[in-house]
C-alpha atoms as a PDB file:
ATOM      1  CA  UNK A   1       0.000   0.000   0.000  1.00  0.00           C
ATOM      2  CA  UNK A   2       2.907   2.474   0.826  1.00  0.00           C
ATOM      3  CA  UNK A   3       4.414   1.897  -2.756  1.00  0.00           C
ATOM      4  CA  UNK A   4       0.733   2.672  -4.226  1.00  0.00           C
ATOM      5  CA  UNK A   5       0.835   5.973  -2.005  1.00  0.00           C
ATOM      6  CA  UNK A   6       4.615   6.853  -3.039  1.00  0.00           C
ATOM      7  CA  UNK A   7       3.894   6.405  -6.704  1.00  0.00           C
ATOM      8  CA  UNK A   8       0.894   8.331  -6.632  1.00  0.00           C
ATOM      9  CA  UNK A   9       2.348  11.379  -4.366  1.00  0.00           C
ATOM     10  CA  UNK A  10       5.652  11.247  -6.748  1.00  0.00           C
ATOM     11  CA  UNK A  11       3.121  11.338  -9.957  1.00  0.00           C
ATOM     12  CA  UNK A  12       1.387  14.160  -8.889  1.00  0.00           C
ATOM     13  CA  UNK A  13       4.864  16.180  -7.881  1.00  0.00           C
ATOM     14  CA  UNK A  14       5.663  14.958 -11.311  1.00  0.00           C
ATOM     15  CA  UNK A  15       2.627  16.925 -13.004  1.00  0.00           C
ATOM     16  CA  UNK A  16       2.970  19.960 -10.515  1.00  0.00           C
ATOM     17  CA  UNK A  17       6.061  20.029 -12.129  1.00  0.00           C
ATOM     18  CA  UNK A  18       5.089  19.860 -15.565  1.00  0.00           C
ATOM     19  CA  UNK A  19       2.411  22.830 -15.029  1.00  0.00           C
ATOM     20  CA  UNK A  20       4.513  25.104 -13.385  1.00  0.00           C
ATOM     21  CA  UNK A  21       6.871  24.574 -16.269  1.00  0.00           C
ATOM     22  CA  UNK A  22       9.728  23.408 -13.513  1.00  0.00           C
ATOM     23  CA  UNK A  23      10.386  20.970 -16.330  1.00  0.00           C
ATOM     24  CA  UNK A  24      11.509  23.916 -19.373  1.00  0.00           C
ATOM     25  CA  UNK A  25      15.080  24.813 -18.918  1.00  0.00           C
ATOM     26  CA  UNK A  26      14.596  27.752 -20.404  1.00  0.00           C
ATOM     27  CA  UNK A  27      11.861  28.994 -18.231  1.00  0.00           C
ATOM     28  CA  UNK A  28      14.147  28.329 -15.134  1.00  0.00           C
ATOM     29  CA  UNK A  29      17.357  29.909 -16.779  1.00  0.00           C
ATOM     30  CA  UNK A  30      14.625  32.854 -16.945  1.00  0.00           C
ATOM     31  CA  UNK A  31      13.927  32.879 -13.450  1.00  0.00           C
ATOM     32  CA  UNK A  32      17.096  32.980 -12.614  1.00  0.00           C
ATOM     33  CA  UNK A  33      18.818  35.699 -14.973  1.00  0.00           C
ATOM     34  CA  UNK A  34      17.997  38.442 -12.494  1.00  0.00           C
ATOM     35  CA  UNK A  35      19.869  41.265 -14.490  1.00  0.00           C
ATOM     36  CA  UNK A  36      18.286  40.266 -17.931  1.00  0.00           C
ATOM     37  CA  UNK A  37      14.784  39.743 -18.904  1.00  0.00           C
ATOM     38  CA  UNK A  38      13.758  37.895 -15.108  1.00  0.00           C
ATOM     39  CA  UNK A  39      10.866  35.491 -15.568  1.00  0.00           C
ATOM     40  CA  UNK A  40       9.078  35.659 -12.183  1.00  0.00           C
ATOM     41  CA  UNK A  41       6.317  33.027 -12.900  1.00  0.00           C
ATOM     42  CA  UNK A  42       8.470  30.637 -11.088  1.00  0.00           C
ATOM     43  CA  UNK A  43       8.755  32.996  -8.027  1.00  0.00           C
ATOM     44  CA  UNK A  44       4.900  31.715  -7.286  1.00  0.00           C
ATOM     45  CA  UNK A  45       5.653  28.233  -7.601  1.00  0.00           C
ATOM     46  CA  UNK A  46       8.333  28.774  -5.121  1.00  0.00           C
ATOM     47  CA  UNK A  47       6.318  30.611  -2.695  1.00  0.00           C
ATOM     48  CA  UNK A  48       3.621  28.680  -3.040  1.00  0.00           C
ATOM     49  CA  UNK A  49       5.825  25.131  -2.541  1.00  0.00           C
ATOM     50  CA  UNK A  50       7.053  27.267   0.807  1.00  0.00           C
ATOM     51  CA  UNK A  51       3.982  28.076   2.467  1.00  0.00           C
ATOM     52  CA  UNK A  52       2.702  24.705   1.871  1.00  0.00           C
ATOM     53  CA  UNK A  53       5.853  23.256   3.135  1.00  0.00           C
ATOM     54  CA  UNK A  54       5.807  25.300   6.091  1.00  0.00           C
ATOM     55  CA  UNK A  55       2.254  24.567   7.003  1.00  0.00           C
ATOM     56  CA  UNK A  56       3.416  20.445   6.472  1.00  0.00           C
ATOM     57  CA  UNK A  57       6.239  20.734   8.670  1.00  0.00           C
ATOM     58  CA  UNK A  58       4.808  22.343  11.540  1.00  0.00           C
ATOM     59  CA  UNK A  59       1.952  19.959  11.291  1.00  0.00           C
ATOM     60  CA  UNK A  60       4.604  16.448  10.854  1.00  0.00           C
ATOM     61  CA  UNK A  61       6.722  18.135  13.571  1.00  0.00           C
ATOM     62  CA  UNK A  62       3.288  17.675  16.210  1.00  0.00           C
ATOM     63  CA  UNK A  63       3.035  14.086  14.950  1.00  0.00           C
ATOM     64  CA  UNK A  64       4.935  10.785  15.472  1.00  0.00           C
ATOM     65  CA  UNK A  65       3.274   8.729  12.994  1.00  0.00           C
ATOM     66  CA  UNK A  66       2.598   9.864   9.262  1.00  0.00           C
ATOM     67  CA  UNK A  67      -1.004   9.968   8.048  1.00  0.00           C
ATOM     68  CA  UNK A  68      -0.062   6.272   6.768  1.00  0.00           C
ATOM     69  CA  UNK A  69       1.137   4.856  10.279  1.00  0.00           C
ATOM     70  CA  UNK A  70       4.899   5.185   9.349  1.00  0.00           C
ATOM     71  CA  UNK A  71       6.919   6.977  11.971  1.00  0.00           C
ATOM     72  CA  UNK A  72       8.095  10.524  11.132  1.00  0.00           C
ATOM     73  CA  UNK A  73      11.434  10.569  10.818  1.00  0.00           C
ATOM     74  CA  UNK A  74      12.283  13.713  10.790  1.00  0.00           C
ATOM     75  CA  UNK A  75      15.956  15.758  10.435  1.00  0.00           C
ATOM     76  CA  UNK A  76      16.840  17.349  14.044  1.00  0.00           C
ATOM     77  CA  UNK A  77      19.889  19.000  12.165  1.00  0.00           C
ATOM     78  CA  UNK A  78      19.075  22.727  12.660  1.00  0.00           C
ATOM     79  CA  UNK A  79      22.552  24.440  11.860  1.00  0.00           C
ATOM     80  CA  UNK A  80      24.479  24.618   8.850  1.00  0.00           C
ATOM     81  CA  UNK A  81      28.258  22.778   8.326  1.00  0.00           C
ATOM     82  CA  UNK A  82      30.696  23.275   5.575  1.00  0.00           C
ATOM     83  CA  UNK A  83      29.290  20.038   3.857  1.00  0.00           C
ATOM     84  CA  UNK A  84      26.026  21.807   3.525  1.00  0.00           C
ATOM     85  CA  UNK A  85      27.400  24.961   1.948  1.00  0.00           C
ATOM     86  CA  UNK A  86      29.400  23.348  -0.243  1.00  0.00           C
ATOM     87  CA  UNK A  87      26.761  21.246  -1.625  1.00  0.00           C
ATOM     88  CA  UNK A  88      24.419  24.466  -1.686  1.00  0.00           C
ATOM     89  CA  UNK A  89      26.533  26.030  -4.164  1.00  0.00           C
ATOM     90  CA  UNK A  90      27.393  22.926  -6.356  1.00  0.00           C
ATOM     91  CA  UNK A  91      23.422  22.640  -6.532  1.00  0.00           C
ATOM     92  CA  UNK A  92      22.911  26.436  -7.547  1.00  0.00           C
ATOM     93  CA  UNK A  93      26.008  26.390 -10.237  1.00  0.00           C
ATOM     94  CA  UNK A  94      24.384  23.146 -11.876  1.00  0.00           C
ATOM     95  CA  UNK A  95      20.745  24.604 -11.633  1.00  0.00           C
ATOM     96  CA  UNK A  96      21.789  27.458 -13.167  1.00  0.00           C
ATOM     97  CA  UNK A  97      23.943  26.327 -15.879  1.00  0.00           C
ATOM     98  CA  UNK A  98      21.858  23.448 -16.817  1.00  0.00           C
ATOM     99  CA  UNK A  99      18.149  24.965 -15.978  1.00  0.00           C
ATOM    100  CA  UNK A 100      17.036  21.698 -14.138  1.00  0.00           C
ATOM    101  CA  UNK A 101      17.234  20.815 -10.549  1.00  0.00           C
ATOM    102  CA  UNK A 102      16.845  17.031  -9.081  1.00  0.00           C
ATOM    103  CA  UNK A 103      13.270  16.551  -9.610  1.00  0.00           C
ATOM    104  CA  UNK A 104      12.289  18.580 -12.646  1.00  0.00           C
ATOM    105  CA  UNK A 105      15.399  16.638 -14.434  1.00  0.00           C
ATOM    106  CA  UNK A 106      13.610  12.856 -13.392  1.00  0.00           C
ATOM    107  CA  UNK A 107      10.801  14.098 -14.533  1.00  0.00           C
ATOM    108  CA  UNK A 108      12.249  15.454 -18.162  1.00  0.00           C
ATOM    109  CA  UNK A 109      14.771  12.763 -18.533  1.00  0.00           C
ATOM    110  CA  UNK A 110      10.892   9.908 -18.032  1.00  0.00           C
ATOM    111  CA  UNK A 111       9.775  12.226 -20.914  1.00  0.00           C
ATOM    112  CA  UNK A 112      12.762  11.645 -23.080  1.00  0.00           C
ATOM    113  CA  UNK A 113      14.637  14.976 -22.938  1.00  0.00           C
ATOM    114  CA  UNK A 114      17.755  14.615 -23.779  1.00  0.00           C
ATOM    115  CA  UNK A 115      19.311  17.177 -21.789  1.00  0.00           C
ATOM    116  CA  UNK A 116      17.558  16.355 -18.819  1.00  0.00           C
ATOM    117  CA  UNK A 117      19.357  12.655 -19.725  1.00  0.00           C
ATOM    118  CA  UNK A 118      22.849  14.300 -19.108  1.00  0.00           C
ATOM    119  CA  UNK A 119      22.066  15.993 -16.740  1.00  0.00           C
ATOM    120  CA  UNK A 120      20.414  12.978 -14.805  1.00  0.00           C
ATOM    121  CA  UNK A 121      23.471  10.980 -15.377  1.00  0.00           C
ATOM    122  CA  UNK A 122      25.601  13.769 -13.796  1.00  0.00           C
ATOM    123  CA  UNK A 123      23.635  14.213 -11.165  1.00  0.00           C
ATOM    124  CA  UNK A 124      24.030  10.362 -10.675  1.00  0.00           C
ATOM    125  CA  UNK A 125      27.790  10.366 -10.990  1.00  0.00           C
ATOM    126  CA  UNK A 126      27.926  13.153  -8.318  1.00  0.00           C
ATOM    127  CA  UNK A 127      26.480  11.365  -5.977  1.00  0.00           C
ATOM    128  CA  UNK A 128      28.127   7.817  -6.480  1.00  0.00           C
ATOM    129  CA  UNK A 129      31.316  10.029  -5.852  1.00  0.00           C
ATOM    130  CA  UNK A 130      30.233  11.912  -2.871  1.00  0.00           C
ATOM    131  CA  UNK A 131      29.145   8.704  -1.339  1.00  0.00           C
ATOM    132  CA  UNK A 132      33.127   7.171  -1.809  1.00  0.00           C
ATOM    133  CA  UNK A 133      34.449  10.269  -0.573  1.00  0.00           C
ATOM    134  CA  UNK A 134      32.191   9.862   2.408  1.00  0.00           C
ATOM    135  CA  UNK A 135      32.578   6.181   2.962  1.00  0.00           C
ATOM    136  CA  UNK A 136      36.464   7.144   2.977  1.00  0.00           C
ATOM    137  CA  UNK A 137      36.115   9.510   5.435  1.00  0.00           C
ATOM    138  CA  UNK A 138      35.078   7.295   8.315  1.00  0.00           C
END
């Protein structure tokens, strides 16, 4: 039942995606050239995702089970560390080069964007190699 739930939650983030046009590279490279011609459309989506967000969190925070019976689990993490800094910027360099961001690039790379295809494998890579560095670490 939980995979029926996921799939259904992740399909409709998909085409929340898709609407907001999240999923055009262009559209976000718009939002994002602040000195040029700015697109703010995505501004909304933003604020909207935040406020609805907010209102989640603060409701999951009062909870210890989820609405399906799973336990919250929850990050208690409140301050920021080099490692998240660092990964902040790597994330707004590649969003802004490449006009996609984690889930807006799953989405385009299901619909057969090519672009969205290098950019998933990237994304990929980066990871697999964080992860090493990590695993080295300890």
């Amino acid at each position: 039942m939980l995979n029926i739930n996921a799939f259904i939650v992740g399909l409709l983030f998909g085409l929340g995606l898709i609407v907001s046009g999240m999923t055009n590279p262009a559209k976000v490279i718009g939002f994002l050239d602040l000195a040029g011609n700015w697109d703010r459309s995505l501004a909304f989506v933003m604020g909207g995702a935040i406020l609805i967000g907010a209102g989640a969190f603060a409701i999951a925070k009062k909870r210890q089970r989820s609405l399906l019976g799973t336990p919250m689990q929850l990050s208690s993490i409140t301050g920021l560390d080099k490692g998240l800094i660092i990964g902040s910027l790597v994330f707004g360099i590649g969003w802004g080069l490449s006009g996609f961001c984690p889930g807006p690039a799953v989405v385009s790379a299901a619909a057969g964007q090519p672009k969205a295809w290098i950019f998933f494998v990237s994304m990929m890579a980066g990871m697999t190699i964080y992860n090493m560095i990590e695993r080295r670490g300890k």
